[in-house]
PDB file of N, CA and C in Angstrom:
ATOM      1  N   UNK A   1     106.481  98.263  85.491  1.00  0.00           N
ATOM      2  CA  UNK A   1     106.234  98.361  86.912  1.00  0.00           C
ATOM      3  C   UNK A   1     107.565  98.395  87.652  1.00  0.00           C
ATOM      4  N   UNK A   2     107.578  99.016  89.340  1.00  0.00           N
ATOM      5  CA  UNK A   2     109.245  99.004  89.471  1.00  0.00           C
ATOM      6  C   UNK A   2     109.063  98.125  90.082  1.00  0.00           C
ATOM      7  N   UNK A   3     110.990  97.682  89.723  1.00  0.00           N
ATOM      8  CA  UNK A   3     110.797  96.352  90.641  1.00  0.00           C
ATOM      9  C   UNK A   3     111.287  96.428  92.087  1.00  0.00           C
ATOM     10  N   UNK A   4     110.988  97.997  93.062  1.00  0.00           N
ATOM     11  CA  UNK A   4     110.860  97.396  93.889  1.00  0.00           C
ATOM     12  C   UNK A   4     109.505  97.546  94.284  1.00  0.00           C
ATOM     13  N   UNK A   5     108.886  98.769  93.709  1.00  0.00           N
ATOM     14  CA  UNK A   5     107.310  98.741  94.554  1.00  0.00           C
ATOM     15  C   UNK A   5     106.243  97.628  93.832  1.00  0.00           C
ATOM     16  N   UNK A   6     106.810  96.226  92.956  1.00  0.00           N
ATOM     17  CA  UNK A   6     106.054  95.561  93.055  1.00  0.00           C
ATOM     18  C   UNK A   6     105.887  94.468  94.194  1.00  0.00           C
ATOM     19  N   UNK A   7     107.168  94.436  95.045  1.00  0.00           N
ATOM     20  CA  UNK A   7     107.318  93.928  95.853  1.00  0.00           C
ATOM     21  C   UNK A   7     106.551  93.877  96.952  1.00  0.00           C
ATOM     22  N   UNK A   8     105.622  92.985  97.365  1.00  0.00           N
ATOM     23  CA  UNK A   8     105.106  92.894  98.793  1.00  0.00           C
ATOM     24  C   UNK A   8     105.941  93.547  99.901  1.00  0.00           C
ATOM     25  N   UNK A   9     105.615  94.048 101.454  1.00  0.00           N
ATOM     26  CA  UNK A   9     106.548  94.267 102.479  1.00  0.00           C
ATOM     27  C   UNK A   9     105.873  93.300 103.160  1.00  0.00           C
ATOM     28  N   UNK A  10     107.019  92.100 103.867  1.00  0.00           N
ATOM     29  CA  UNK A  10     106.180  91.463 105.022  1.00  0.00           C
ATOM     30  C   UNK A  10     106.225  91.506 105.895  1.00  0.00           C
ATOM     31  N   UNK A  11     105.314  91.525 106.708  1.00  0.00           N
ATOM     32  CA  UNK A  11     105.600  91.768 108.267  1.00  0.00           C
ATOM     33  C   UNK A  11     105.663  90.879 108.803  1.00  0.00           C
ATOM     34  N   UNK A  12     106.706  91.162 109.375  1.00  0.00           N
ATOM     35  CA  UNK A  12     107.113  90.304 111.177  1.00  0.00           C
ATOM     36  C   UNK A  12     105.996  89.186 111.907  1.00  0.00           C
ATOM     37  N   UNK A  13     106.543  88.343 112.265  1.00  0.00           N
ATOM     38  CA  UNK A  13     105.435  87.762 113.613  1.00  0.00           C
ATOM     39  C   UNK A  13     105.877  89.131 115.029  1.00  0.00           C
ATOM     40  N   UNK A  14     104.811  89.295 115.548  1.00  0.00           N
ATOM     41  CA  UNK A  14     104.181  90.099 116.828  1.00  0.00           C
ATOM     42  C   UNK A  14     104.261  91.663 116.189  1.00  0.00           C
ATOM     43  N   UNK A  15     104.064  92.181 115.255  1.00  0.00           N
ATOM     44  CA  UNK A  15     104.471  93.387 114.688  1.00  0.00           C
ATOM     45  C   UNK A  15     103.109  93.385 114.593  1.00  0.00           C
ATOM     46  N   UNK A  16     101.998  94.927 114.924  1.00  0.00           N
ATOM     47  CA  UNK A  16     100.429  94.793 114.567  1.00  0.00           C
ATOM     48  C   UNK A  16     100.324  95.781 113.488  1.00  0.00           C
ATOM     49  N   UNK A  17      99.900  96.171 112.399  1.00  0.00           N
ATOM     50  CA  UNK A  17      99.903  96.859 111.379  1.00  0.00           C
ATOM     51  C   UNK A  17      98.667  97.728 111.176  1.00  0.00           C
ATOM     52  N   UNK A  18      98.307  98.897 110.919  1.00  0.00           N
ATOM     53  CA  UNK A  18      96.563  99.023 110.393  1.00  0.00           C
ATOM     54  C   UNK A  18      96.694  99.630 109.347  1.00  0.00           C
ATOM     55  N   UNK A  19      95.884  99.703 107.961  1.00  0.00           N
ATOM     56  CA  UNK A  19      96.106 100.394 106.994  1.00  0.00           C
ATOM     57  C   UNK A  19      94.670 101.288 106.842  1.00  0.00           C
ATOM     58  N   UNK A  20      94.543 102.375 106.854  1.00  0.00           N
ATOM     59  CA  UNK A  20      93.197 102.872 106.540  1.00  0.00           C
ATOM     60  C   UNK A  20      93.805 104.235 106.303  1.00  0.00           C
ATOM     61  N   UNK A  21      93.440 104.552 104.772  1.00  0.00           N
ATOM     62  CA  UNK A  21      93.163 105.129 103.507  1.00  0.00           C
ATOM     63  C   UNK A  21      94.651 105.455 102.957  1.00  0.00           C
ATOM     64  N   UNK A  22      95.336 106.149 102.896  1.00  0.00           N
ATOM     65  CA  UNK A  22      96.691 106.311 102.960  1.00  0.00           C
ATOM     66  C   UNK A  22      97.467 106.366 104.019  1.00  0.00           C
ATOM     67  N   UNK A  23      97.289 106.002 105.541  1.00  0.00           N
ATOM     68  CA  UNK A  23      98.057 106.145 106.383  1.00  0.00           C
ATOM     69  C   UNK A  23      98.225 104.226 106.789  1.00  0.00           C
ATOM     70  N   UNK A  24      99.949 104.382 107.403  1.00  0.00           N
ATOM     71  CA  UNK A  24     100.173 102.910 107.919  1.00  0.00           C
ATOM     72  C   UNK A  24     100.658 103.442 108.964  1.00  0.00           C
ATOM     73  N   UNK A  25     100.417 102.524 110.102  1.00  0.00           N
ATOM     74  CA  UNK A  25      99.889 102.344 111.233  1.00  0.00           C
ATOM     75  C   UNK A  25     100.747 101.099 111.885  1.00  0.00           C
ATOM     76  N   UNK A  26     102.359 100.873 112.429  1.00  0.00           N
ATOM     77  CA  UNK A  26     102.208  99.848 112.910  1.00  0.00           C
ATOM     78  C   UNK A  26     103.169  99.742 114.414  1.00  0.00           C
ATOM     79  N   UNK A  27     102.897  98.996 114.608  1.00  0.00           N
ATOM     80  CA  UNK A  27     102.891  98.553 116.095  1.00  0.00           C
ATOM     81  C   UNK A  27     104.079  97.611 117.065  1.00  0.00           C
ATOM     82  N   UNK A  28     105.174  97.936 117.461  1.00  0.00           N
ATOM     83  CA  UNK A  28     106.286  96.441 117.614  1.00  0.00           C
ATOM     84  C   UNK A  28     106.066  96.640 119.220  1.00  0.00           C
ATOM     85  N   UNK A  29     107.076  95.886 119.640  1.00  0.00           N
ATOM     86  CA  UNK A  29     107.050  95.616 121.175  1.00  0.00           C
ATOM     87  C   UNK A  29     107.431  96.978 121.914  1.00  0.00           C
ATOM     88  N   UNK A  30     108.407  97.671 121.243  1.00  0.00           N
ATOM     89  CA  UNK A  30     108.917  98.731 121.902  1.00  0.00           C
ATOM     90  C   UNK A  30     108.526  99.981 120.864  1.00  0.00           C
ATOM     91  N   UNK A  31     107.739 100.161 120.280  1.00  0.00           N
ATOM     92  CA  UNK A  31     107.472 101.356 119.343  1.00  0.00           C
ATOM     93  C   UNK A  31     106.198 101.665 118.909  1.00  0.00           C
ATOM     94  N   UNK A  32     106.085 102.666 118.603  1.00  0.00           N
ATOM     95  CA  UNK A  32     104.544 103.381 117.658  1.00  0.00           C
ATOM     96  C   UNK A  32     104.919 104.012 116.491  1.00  0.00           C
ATOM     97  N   UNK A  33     104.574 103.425 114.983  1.00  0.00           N
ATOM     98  CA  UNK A  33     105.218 104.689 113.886  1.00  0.00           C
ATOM     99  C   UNK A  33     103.793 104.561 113.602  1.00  0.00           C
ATOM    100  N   UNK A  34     103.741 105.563 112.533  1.00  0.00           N
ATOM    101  CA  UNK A  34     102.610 106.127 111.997  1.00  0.00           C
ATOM    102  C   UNK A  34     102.874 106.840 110.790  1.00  0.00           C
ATOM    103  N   UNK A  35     103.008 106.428 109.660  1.00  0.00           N
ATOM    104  CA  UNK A  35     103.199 107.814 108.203  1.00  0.00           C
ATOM    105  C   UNK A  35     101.934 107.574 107.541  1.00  0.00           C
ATOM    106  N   UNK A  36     101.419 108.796 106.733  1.00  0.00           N
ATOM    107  CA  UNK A  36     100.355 109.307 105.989  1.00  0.00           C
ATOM    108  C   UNK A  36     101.392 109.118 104.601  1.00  0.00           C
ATOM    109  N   UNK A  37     100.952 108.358 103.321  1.00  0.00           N
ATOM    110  CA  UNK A  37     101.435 108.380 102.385  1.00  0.00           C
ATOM    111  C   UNK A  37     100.359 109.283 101.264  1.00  0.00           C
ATOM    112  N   UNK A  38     101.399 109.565  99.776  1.00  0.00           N
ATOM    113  CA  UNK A  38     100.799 110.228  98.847  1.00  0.00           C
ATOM    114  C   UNK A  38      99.106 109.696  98.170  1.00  0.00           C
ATOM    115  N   UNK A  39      97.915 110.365  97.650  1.00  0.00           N
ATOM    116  CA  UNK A  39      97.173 110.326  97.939  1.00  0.00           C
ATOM    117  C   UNK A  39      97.162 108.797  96.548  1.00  0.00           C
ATOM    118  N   UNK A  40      97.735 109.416  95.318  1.00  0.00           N
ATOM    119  CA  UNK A  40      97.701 108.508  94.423  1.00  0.00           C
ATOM    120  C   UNK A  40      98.270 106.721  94.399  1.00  0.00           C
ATOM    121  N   UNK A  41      99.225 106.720  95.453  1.00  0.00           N
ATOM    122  CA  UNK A  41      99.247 105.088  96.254  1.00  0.00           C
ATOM    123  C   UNK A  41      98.094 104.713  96.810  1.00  0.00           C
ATOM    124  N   UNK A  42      98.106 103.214  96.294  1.00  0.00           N
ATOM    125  CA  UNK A  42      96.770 102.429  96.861  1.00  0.00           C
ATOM    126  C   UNK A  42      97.624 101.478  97.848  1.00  0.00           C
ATOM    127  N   UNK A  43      97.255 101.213  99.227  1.00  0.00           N
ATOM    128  CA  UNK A  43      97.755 100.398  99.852  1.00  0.00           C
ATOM    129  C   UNK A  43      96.730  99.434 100.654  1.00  0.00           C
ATOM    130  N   UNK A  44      97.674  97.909 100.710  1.00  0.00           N
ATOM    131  CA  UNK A  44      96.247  97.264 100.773  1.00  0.00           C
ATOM    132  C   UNK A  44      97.389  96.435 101.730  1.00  0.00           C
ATOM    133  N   UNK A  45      96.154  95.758 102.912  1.00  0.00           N
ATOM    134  CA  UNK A  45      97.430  94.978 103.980  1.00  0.00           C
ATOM    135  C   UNK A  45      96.184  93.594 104.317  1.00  0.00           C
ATOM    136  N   UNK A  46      96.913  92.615 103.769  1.00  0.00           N
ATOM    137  CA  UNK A  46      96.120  91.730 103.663  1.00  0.00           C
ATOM    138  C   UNK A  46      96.221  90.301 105.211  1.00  0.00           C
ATOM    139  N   UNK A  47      96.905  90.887 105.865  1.00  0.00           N
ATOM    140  CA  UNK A  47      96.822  89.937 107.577  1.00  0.00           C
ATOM    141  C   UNK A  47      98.655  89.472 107.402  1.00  0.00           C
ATOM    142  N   UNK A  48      99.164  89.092 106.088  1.00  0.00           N
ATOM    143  CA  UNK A  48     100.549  88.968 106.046  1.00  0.00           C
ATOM    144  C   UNK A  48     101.540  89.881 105.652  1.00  0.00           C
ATOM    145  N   UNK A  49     100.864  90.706 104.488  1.00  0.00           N
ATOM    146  CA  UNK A  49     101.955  91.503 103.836  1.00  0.00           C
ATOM    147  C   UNK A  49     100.857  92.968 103.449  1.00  0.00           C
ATOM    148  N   UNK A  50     102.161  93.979 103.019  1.00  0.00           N
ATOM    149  CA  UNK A  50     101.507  95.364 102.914  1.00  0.00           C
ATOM    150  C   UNK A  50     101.891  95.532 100.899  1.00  0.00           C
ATOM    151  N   UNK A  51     101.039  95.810 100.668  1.00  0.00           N
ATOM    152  CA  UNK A  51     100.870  95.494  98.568  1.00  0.00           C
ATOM    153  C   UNK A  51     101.060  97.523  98.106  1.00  0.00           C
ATOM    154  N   UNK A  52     101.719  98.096  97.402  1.00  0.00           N
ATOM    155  CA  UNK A  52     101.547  99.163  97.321  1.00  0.00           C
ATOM    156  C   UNK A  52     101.580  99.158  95.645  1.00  0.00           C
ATOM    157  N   UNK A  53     100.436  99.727  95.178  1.00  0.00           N
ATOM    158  CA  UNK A  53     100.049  99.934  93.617  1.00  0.00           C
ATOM    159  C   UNK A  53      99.555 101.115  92.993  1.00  0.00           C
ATOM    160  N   UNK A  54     100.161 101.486  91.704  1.00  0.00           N
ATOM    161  CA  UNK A  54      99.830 102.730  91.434  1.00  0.00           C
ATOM    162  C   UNK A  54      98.790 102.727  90.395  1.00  0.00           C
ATOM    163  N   UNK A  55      98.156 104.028  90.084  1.00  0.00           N
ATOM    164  CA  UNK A  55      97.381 103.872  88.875  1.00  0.00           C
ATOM    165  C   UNK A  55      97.746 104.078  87.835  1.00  0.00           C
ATOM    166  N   UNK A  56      98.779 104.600  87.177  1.00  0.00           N
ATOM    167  CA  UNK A  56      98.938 104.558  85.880  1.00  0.00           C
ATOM    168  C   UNK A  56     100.549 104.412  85.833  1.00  0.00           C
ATOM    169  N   UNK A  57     100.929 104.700  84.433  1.00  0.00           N
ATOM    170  CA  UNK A  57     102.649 104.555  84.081  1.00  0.00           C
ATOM    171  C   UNK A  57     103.305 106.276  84.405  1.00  0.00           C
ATOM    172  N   UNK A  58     102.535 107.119  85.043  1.00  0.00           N
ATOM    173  CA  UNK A  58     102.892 108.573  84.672  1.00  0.00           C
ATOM    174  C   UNK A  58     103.776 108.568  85.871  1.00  0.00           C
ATOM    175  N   UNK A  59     104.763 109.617  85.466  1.00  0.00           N
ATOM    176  CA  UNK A  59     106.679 109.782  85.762  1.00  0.00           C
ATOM    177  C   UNK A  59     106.388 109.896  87.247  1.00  0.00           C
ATOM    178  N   UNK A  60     105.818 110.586  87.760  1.00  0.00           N
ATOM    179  CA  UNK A  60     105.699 110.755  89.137  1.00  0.00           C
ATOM    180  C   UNK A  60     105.131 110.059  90.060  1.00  0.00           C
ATOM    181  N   UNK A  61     103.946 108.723  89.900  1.00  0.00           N
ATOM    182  CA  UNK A  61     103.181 107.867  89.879  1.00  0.00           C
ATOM    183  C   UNK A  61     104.477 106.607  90.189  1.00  0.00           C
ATOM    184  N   UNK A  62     105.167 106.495  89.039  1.00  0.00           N
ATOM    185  CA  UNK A  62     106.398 105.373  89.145  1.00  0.00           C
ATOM    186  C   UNK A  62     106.919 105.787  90.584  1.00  0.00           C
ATOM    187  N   UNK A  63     107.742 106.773  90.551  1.00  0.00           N
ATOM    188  CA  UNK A  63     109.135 107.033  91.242  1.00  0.00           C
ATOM    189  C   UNK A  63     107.996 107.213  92.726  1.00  0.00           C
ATOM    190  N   UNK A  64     106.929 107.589  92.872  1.00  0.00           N
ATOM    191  CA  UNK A  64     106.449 107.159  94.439  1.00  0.00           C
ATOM    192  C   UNK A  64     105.971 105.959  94.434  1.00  0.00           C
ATOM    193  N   UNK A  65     105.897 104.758  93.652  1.00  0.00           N
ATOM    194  CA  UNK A  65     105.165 104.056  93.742  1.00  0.00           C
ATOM    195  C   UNK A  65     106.907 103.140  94.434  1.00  0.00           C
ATOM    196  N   UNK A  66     107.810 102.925  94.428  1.00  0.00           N
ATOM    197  CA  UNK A  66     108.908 102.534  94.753  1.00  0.00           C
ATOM    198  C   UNK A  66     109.442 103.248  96.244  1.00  0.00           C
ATOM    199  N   UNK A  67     109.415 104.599  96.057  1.00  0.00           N
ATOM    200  CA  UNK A  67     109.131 104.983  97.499  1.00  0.00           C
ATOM    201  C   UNK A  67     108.575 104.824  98.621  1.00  0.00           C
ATOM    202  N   UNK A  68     107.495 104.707  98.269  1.00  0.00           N
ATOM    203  CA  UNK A  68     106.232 104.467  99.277  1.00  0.00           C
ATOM    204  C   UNK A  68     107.095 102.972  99.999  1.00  0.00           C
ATOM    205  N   UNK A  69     106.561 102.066  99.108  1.00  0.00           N
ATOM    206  CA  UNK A  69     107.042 100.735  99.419  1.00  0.00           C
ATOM    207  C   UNK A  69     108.698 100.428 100.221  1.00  0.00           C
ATOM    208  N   UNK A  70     109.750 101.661  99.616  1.00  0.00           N
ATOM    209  CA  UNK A  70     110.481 101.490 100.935  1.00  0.00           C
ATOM    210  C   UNK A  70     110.566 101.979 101.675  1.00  0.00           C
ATOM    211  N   UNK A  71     109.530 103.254 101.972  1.00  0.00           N
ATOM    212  CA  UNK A  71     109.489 104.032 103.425  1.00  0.00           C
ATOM    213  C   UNK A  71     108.691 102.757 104.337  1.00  0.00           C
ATOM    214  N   UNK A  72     107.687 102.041 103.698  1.00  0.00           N
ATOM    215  CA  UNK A  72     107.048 100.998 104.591  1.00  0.00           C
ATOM    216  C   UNK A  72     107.972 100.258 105.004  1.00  0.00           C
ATOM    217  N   UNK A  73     109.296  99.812 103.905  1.00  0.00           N
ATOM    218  CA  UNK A  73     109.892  98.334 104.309  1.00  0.00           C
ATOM    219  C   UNK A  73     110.696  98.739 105.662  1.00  0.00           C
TER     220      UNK A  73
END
């Protein structure tokens, strides 16, 4: 697994987040971002932190599964 996309991202106090299906969604005092990620990332945002997991060990699967997780961080 890599070690950085096993890494949780945590969010901020006053930062609002939404996760629904591959897109993240979040929210600060002075901003709006919004990215649509690859379809094979599972992302899951549990009220503290954003979890990004892949499904298998295959070459391309890895190297976004580390991506993903630092386009979020």
């Amino acid at each position: 697994m890599s070690r950085i996309g096993k890494q949780p991202v945590v969010v901020p106090a006053g930062v609002k987040v939404t996760v629904s299906g591959q897109t993240v969604k979040v929210e600060g005092a002075k901003t709006k971002l919004e990215q649509t990620f690859h379809a094979n990332m599972k992302l899951a945002f549990d009220g503290k932190a954003i979890t990004v997991t892949r499904p298998d060990d295959n070459r391309e699967n890895r190297a976004l599964h580390g991506l993903t997780r630092a386009l979020i961080n």
